[in-house]
C-alpha atoms as a PDB file:
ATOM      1  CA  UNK A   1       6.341  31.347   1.376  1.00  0.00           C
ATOM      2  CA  UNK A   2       7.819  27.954   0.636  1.00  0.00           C
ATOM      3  CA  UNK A   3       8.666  25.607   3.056  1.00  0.00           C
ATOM      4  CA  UNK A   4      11.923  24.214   2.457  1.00  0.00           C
ATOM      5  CA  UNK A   5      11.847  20.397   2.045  1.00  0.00           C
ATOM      6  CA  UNK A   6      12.359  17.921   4.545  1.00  0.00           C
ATOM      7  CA  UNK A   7      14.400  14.171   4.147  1.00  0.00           C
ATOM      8  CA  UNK A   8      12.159  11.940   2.650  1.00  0.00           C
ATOM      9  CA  UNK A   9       9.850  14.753   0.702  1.00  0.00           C
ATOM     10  CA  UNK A  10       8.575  12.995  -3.055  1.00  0.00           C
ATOM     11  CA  UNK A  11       8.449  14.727  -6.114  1.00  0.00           C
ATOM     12  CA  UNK A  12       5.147  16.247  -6.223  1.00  0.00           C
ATOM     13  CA  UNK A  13       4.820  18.876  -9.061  1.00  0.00           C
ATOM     14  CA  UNK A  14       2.494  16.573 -11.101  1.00  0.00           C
ATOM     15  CA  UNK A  15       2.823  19.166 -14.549  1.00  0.00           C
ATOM     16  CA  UNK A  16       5.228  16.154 -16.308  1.00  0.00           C
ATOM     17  CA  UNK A  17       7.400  13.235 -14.826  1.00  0.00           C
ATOM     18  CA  UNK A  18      10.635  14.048 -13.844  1.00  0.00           C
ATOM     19  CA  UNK A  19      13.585  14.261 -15.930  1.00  0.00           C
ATOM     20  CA  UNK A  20      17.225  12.645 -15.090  1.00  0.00           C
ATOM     21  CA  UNK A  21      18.907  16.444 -13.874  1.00  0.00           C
ATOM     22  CA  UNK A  22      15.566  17.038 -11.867  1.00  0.00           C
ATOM     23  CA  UNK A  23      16.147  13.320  -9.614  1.00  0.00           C
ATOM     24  CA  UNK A  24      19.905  13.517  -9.444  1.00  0.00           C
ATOM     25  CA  UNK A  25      19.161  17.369  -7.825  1.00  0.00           C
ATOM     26  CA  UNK A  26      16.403  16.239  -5.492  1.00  0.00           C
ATOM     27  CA  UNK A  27      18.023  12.840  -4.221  1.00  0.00           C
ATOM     28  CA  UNK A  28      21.963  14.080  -3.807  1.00  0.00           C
ATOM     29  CA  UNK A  29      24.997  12.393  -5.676  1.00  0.00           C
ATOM     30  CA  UNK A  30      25.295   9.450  -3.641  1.00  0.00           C
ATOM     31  CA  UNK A  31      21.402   8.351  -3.617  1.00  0.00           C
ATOM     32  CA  UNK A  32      21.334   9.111  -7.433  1.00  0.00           C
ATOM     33  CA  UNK A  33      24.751   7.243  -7.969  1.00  0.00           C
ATOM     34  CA  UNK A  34      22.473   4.099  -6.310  1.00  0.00           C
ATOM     35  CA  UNK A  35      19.511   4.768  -8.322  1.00  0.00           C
ATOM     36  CA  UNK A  36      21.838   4.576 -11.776  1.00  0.00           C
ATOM     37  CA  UNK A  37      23.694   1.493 -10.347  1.00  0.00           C
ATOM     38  CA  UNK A  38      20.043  -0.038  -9.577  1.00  0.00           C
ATOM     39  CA  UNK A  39      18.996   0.602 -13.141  1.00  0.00           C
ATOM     40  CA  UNK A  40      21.793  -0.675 -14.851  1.00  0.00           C
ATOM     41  CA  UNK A  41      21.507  -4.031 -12.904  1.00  0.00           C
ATOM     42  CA  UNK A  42      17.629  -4.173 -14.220  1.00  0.00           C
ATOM     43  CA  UNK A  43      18.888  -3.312 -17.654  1.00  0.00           C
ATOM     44  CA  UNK A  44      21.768  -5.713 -17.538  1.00  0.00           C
ATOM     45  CA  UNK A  45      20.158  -8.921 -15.627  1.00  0.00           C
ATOM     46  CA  UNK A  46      16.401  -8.358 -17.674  1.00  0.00           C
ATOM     47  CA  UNK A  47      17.616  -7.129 -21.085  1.00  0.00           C
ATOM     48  CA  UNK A  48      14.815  -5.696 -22.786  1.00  0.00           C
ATOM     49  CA  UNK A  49      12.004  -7.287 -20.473  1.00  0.00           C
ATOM     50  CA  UNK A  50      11.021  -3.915 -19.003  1.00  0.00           C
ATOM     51  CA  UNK A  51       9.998  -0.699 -20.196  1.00  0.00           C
ATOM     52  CA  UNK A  52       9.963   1.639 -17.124  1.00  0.00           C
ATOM     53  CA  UNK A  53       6.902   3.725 -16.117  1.00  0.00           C
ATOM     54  CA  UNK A  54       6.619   7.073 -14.661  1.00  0.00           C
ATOM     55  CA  UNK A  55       3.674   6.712 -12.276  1.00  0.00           C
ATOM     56  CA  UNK A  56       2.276  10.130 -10.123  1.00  0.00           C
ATOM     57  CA  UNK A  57       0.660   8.926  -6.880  1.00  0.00           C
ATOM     58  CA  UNK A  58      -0.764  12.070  -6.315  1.00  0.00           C
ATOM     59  CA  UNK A  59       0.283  14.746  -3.609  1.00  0.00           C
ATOM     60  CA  UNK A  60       1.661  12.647  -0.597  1.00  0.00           C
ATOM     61  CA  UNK A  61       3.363  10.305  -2.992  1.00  0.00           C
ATOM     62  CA  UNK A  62       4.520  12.234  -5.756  1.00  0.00           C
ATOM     63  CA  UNK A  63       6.448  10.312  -8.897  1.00  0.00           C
ATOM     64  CA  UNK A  64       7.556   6.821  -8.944  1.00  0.00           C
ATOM     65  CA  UNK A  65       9.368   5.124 -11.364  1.00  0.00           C
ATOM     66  CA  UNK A  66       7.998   1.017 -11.779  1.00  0.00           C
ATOM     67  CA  UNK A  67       9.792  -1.874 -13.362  1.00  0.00           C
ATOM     68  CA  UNK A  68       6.603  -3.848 -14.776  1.00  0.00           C
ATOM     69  CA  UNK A  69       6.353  -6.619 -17.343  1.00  0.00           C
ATOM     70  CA  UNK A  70       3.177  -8.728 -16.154  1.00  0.00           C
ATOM     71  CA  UNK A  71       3.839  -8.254 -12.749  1.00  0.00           C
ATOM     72  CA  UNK A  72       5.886  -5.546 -11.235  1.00  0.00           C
ATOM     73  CA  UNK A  73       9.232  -6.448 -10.697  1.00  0.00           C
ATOM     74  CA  UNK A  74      10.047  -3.123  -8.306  1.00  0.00           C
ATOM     75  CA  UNK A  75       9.369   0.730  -8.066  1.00  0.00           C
ATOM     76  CA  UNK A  76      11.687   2.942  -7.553  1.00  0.00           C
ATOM     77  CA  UNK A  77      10.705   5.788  -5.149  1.00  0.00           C
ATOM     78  CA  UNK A  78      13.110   9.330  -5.652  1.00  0.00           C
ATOM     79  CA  UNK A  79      12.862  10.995  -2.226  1.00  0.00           C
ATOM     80  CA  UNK A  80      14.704  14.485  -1.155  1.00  0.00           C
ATOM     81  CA  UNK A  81      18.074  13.230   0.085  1.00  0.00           C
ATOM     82  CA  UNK A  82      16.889   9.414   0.050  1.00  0.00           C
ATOM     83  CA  UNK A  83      16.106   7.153  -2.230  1.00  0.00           C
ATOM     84  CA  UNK A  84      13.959   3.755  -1.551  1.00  0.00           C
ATOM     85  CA  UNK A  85      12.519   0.884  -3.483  1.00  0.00           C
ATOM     86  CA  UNK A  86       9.254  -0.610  -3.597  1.00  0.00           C
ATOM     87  CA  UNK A  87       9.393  -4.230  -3.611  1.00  0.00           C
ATOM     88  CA  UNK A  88       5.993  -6.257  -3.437  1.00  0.00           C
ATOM     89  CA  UNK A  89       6.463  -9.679  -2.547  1.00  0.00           C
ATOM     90  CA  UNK A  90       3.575 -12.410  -3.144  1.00  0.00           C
ATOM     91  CA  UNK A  91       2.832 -15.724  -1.197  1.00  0.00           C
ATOM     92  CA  UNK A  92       6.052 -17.621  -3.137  1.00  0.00           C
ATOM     93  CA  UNK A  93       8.776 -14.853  -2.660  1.00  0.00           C
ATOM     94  CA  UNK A  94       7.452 -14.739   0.908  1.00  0.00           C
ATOM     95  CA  UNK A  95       8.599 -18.233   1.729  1.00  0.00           C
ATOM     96  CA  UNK A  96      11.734 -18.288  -0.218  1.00  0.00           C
ATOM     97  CA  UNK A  97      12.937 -14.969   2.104  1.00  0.00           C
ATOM     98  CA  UNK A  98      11.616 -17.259   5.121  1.00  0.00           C
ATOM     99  CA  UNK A  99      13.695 -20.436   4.169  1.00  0.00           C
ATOM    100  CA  UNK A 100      16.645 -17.898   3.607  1.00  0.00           C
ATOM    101  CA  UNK A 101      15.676 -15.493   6.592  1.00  0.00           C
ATOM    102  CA  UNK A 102      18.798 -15.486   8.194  1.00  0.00           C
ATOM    103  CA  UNK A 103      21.490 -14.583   5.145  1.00  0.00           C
ATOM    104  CA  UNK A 104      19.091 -10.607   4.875  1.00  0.00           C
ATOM    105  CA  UNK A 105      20.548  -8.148   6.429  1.00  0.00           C
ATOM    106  CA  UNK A 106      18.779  -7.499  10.405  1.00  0.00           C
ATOM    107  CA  UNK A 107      17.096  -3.959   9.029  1.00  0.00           C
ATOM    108  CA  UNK A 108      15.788  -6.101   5.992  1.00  0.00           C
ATOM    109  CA  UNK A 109      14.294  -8.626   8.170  1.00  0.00           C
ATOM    110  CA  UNK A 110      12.982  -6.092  10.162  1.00  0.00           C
ATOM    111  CA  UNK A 111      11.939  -4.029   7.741  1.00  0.00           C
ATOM    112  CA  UNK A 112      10.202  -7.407   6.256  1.00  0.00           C
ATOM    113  CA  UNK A 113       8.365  -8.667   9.985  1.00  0.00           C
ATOM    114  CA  UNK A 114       7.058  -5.202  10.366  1.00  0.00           C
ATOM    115  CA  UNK A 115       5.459  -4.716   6.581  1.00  0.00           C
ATOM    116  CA  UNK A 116       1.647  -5.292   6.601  1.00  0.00           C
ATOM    117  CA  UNK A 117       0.630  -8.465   4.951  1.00  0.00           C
ATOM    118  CA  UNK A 118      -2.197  -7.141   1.920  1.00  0.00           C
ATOM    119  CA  UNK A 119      -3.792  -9.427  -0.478  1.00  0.00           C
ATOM    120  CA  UNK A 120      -1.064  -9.266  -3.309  1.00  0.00           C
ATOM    121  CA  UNK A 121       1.736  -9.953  -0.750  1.00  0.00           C
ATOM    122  CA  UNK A 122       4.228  -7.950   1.600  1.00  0.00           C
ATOM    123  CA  UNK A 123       5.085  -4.265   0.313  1.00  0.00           C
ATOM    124  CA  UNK A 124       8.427  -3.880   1.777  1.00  0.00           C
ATOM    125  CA  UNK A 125       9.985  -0.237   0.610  1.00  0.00           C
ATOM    126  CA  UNK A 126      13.720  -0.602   1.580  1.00  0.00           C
ATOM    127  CA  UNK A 127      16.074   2.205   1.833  1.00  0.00           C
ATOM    128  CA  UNK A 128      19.288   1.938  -0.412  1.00  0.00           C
ATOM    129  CA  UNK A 129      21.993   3.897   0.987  1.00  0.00           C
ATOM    130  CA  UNK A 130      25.093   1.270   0.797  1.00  0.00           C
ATOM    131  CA  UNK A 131      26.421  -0.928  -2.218  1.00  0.00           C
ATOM    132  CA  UNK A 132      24.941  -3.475   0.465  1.00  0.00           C
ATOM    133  CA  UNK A 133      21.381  -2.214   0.323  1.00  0.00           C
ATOM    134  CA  UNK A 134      21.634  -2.748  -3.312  1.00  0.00           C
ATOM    135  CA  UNK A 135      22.608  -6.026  -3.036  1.00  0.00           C
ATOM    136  CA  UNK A 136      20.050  -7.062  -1.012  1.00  0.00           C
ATOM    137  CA  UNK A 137      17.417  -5.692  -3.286  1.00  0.00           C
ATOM    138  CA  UNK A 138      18.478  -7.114  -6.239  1.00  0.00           C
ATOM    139  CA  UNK A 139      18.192 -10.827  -4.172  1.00  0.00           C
ATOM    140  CA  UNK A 140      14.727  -9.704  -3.757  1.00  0.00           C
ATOM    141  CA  UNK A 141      14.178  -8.817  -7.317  1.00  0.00           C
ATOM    142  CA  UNK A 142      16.205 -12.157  -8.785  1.00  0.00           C
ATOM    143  CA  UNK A 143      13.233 -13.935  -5.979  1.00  0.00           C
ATOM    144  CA  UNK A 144      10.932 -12.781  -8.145  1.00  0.00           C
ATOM    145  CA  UNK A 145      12.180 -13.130 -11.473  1.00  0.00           C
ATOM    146  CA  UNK A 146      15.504 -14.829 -12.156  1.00  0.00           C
ATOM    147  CA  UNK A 147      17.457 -13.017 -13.985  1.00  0.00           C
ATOM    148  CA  UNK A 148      18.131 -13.594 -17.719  1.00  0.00           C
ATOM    149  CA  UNK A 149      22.037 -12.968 -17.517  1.00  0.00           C
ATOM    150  CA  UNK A 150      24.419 -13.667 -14.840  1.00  0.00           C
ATOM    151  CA  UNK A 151      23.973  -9.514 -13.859  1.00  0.00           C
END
């Protein structure tokens, strides 16, 4: 018997990533109507700079979708009901959100003093849920690579 999935559940059936219908069914209208909004910012403030890449993290962490060029720019993460993004942020992004810690959002800061520091940086996945959200991650993103239009 199949246990019916829980908030926050990836996409695990590793067979072949997952098509558009397959998200927009899993996440819900409103987290896919932020996940389309999200892409269409990449697409519009990094024309052509980024081909993304359907990666399978195996059974706990199912399909995720990256935005890489040299260096990953983010990764979106499709969740049941709930949609995140993974944004890894390296010694000089760290210090520009410092010198601007107090224009993030308080569940972005502490979303950012609780992340575990690794080598490569801070790995901060932040739930999107509001136009706000959004906002906040593309700041994040145009930290780590300004933006080639005015997005």
């Amino acid at each position: 018997m199949k246990q019916s999935p829980e908030i926050g559940d990836r996409i695990t059936d590793k067979s072949s990533p997952p098509d558009e219908r397959t998200i927009r069914g899993w996440m819900g209208r409103e987290a896919f109507g932020h996940w389309t909004e999200l892409q269409r910012w990449i697409e519009a403030s990094y024309t052509g700079v980024f081909a993304p890449d359907w990666l399978y993290g195996g059974k706990k962490r199912g399909w995720s979708l990256r935005y890489k060029k040299t260096k990953a720019l983010c990764t979106f993460l499709p969740a049941y009901k709930l949609f995140s993004v993974l944004v890894v942020l390296g010694r000089a992004e760290r210090e520009k959100f410092e010198a601007r810690r107090y224009f993030w959002s308080p569940q972005l800061v502490k979303l950012y003093d609780e992340a575990r520091a690794y080598p490569d940086g801070k790995w901060l996945t932040v739930p999107i849920s509001s136009a706000g959200d959004r906002h906040e991650v593309t700041e994040l993103m145009s930290m780590k690579r300004p933006t080639l239009s005015s997005g």
